[in-house]
C-alpha atoms as a PDB file:
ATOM      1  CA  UNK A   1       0.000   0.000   0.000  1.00  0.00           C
ATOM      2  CA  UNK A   2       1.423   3.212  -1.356  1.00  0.00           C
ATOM      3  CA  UNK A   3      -0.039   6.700   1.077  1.00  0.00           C
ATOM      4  CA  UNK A   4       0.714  10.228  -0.489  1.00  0.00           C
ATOM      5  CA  UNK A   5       0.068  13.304   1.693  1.00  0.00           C
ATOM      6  CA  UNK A   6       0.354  16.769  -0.490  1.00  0.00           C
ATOM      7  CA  UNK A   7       1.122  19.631   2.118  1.00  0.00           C
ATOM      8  CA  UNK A   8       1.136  23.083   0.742  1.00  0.00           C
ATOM      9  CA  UNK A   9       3.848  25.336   2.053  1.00  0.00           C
ATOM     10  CA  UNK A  10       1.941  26.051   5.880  1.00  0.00           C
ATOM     11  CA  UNK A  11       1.684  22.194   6.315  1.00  0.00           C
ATOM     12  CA  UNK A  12      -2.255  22.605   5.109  1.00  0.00           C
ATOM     13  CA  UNK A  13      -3.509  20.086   3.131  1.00  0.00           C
ATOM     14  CA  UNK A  14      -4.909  20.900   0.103  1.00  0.00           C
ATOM     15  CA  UNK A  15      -8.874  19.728  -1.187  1.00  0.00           C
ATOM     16  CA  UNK A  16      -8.416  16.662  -3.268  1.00  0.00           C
ATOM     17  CA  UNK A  17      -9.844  18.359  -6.914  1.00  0.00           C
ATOM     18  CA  UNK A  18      -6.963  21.038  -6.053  1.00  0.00           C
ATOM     19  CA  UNK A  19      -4.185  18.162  -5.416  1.00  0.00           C
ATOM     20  CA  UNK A  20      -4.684  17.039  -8.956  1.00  0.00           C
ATOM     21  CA  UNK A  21      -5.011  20.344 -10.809  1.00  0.00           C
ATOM     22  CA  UNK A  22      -2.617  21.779  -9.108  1.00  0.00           C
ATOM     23  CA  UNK A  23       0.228  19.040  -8.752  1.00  0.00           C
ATOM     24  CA  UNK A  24       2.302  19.850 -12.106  1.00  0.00           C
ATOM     25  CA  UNK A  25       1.589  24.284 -11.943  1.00  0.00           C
ATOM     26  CA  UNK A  26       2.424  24.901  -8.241  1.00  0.00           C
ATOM     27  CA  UNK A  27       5.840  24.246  -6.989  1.00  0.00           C
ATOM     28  CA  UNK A  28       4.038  25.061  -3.267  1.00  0.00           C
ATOM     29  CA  UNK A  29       2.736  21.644  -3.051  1.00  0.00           C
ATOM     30  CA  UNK A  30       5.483  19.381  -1.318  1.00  0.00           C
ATOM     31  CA  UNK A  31       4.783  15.641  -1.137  1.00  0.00           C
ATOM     32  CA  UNK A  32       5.335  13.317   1.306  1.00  0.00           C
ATOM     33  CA  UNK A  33       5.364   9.635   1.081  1.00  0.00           C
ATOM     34  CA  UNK A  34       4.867   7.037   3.106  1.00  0.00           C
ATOM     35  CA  UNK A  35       5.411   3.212   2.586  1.00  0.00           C
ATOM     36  CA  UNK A  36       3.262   0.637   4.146  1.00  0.00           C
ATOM     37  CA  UNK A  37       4.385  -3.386   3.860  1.00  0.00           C
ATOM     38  CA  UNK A  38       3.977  -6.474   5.506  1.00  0.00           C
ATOM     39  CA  UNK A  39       6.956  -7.874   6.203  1.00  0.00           C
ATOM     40  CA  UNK A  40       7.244 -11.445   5.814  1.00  0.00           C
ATOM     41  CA  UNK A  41      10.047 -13.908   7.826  1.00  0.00           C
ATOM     42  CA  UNK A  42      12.282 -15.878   6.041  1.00  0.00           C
ATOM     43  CA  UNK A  43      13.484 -19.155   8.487  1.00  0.00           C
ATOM     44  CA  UNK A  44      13.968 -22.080   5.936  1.00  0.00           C
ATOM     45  CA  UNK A  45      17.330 -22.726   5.394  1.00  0.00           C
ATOM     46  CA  UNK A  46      18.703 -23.804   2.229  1.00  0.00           C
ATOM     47  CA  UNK A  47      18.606 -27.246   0.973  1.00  0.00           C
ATOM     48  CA  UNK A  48      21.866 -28.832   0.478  1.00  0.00           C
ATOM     49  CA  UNK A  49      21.131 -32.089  -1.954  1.00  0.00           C
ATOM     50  CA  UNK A  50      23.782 -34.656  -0.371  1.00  0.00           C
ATOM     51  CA  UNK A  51      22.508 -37.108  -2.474  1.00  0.00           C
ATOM     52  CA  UNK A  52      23.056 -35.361  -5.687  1.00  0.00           C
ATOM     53  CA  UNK A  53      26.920 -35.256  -5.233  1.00  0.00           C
ATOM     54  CA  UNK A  54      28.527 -36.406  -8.040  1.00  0.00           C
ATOM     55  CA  UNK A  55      32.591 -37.138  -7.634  1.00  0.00           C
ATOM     56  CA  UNK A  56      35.163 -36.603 -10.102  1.00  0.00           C
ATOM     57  CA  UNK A  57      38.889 -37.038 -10.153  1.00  0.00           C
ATOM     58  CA  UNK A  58      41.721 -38.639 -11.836  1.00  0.00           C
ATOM     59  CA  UNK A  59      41.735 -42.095 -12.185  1.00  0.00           C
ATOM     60  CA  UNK A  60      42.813 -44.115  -9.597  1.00  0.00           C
ATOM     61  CA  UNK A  61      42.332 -44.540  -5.450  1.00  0.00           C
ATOM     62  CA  UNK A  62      44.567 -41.625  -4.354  1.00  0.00           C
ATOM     63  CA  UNK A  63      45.337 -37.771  -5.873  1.00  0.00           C
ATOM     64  CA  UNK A  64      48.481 -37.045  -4.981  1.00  0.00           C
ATOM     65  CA  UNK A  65      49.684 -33.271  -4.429  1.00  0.00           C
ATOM     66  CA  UNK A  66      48.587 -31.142  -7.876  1.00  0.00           C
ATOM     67  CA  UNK A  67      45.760 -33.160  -9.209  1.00  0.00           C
ATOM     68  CA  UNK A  68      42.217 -31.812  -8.681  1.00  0.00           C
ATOM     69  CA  UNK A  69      38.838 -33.147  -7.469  1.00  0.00           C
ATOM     70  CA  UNK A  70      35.227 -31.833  -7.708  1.00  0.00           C
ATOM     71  CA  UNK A  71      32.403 -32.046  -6.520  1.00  0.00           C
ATOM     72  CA  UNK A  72      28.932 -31.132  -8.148  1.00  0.00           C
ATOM     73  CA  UNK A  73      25.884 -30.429  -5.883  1.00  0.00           C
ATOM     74  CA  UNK A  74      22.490 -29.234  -5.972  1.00  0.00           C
ATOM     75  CA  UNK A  75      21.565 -26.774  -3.576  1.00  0.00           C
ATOM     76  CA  UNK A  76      18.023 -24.845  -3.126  1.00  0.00           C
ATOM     77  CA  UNK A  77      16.433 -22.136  -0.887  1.00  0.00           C
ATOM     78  CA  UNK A  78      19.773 -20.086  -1.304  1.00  0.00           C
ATOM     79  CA  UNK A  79      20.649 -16.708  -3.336  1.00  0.00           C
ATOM     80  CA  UNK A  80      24.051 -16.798  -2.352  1.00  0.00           C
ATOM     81  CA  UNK A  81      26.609 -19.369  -3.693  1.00  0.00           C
ATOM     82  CA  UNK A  82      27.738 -21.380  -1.413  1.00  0.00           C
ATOM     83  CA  UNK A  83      31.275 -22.230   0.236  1.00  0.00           C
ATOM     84  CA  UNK A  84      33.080 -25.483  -0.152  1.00  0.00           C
ATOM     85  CA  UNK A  85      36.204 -26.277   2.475  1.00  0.00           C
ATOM     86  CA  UNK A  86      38.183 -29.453   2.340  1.00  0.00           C
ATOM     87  CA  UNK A  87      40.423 -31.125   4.886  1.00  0.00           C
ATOM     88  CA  UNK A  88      38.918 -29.683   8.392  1.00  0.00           C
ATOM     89  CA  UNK A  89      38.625 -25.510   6.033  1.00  0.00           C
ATOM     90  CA  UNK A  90      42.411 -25.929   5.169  1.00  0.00           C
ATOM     91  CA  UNK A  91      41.531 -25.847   1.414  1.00  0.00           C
ATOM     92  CA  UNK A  92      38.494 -24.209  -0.025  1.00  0.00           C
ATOM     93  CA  UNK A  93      37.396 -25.283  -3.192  1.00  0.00           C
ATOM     94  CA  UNK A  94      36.510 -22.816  -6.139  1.00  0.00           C
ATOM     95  CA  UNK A  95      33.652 -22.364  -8.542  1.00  0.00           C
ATOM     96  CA  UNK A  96      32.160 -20.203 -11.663  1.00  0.00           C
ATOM     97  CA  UNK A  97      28.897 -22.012 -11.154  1.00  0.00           C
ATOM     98  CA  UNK A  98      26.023 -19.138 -10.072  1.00  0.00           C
ATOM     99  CA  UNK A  99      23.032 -21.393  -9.905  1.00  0.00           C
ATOM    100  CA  UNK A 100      22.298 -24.853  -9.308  1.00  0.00           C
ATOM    101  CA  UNK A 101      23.754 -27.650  -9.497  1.00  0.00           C
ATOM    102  CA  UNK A 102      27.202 -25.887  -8.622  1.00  0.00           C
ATOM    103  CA  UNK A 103      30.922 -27.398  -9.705  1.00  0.00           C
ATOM    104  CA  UNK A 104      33.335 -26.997  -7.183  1.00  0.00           C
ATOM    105  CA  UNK A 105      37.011 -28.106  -7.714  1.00  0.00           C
ATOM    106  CA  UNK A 106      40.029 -28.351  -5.854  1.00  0.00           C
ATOM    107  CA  UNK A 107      43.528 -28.712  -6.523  1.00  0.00           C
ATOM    108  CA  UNK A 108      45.086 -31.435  -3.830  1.00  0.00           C
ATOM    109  CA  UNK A 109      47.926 -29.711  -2.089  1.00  0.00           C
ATOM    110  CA  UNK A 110      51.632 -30.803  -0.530  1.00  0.00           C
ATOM    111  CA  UNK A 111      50.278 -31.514   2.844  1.00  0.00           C
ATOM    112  CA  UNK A 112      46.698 -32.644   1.971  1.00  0.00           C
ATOM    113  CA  UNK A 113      46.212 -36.232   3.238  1.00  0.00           C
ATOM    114  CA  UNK A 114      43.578 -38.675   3.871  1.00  0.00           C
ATOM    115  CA  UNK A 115      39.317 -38.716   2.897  1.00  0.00           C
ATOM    116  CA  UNK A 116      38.774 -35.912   0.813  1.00  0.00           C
ATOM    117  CA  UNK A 117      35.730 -34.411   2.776  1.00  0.00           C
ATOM    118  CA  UNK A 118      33.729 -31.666   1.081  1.00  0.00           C
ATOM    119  CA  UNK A 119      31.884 -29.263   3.901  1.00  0.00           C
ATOM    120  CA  UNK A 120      29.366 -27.837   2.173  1.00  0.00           C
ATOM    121  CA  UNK A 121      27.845 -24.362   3.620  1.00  0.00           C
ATOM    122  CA  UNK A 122      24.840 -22.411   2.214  1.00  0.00           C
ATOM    123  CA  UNK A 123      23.124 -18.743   3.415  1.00  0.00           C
ATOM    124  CA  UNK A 124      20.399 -17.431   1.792  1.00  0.00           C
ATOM    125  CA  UNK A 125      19.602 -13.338   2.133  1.00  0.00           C
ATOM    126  CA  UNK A 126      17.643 -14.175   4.958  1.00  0.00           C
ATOM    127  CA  UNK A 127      20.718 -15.347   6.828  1.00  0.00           C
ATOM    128  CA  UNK A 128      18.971 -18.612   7.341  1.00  0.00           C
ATOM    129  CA  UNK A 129      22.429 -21.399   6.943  1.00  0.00           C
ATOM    130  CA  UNK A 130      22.834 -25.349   6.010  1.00  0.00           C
ATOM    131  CA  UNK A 131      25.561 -27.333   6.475  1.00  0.00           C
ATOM    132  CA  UNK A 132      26.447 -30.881   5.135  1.00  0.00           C
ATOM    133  CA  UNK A 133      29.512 -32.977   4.885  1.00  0.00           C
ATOM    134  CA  UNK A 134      30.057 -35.426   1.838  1.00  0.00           C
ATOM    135  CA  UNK A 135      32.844 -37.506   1.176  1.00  0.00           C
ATOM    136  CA  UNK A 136      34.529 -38.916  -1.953  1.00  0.00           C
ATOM    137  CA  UNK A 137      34.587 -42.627  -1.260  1.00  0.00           C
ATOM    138  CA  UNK A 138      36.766 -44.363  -4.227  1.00  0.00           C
ATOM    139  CA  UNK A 139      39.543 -41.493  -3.396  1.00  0.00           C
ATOM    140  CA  UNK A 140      42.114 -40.388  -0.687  1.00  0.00           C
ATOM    141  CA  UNK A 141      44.484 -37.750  -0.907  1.00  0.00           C
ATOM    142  CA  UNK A 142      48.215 -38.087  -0.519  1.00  0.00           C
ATOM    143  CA  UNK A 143      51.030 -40.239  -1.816  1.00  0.00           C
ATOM    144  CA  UNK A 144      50.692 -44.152  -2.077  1.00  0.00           C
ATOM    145  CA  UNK A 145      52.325 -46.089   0.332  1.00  0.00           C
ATOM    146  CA  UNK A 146      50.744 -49.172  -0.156  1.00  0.00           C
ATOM    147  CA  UNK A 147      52.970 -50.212  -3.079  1.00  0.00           C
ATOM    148  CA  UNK A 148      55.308 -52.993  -2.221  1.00  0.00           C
ATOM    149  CA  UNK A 149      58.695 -52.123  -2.841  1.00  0.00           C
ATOM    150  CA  UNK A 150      60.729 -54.868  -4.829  1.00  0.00           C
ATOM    151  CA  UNK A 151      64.004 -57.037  -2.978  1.00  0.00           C
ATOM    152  CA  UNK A 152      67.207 -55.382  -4.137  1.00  0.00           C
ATOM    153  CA  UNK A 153      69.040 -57.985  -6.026  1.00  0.00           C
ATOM    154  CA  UNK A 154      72.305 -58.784  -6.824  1.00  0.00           C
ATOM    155  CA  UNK A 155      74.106 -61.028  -8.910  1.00  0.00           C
END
């Protein structure tokens, strides 16, 4: 609902047929408006689609230090893109994605070892947050160490 008060210069307000004949030829008439809205409350929290995750990498069980991962996710109920941390917030993942279903990726770092473990963390302009963790299951970060190393022989 939109109220507008027309005042003339002594604060009197003017007859209604003179507040529309005279609006555009006297520059006496000051107006004054006032806005009237219902606010409405905004408490859902975004929805962060765990089960939508979709993994990549390169092949193979473990990234070692420069290859990268991603994660795609859907999220709904936000306006704001979210923010994706790896390995406990050391490493926060990047994206160009502005709508759903976002791409995240990140490039494994010297240091980085073990699950890789996406934290996912949505706001919408309500400040209303989610949080979810998901985690890569068919890779690890690091080096491999599992490989058995071969008897030195000698002749």
């Amino acid at each position: 609902m939109l109220l507008v008060t027309l005042r003339d210069s002594a604060q009197r307000i003017p007859s209604e047929p003179q507040v529309f004949e005279q609006l555009e030829s006297e520059p006496w008439l000051q107006c004054q408006v006032t806005y009237a809205y219902h606010s409405i409350s905004d408490t859902t929290p975004p929805i962060i689609e765990t089960s939508s995750a979709i993994f990549s990498g390169p092949a193979g069980a473990v990234v070692p230090a420069g290859g990268q991962v991603s994660l795609e996710i859907e999220v709904t109920g936000n306006s704001l893109v979210p923010k994706v941390t790896l390995f406990n917030g050391a490493g926060t993942a990047t994206t160009d994605s502005t709508q759903s279903a976002y791409t995240f990726t990140y490039t494994i770092q010297a240091g980085n070892s073990g699950p890789i473990v996406y934290t996912v963390e949505a706001q919408d302009e309500a400040g209303n947050k989610a949080s979810a963790s998901v985690s890569d299951q068919t890779r690890t970060a690091g080096t491999k160490t599992d490989v058995p190393s071969c008897p030195a022989w000698s002749l």
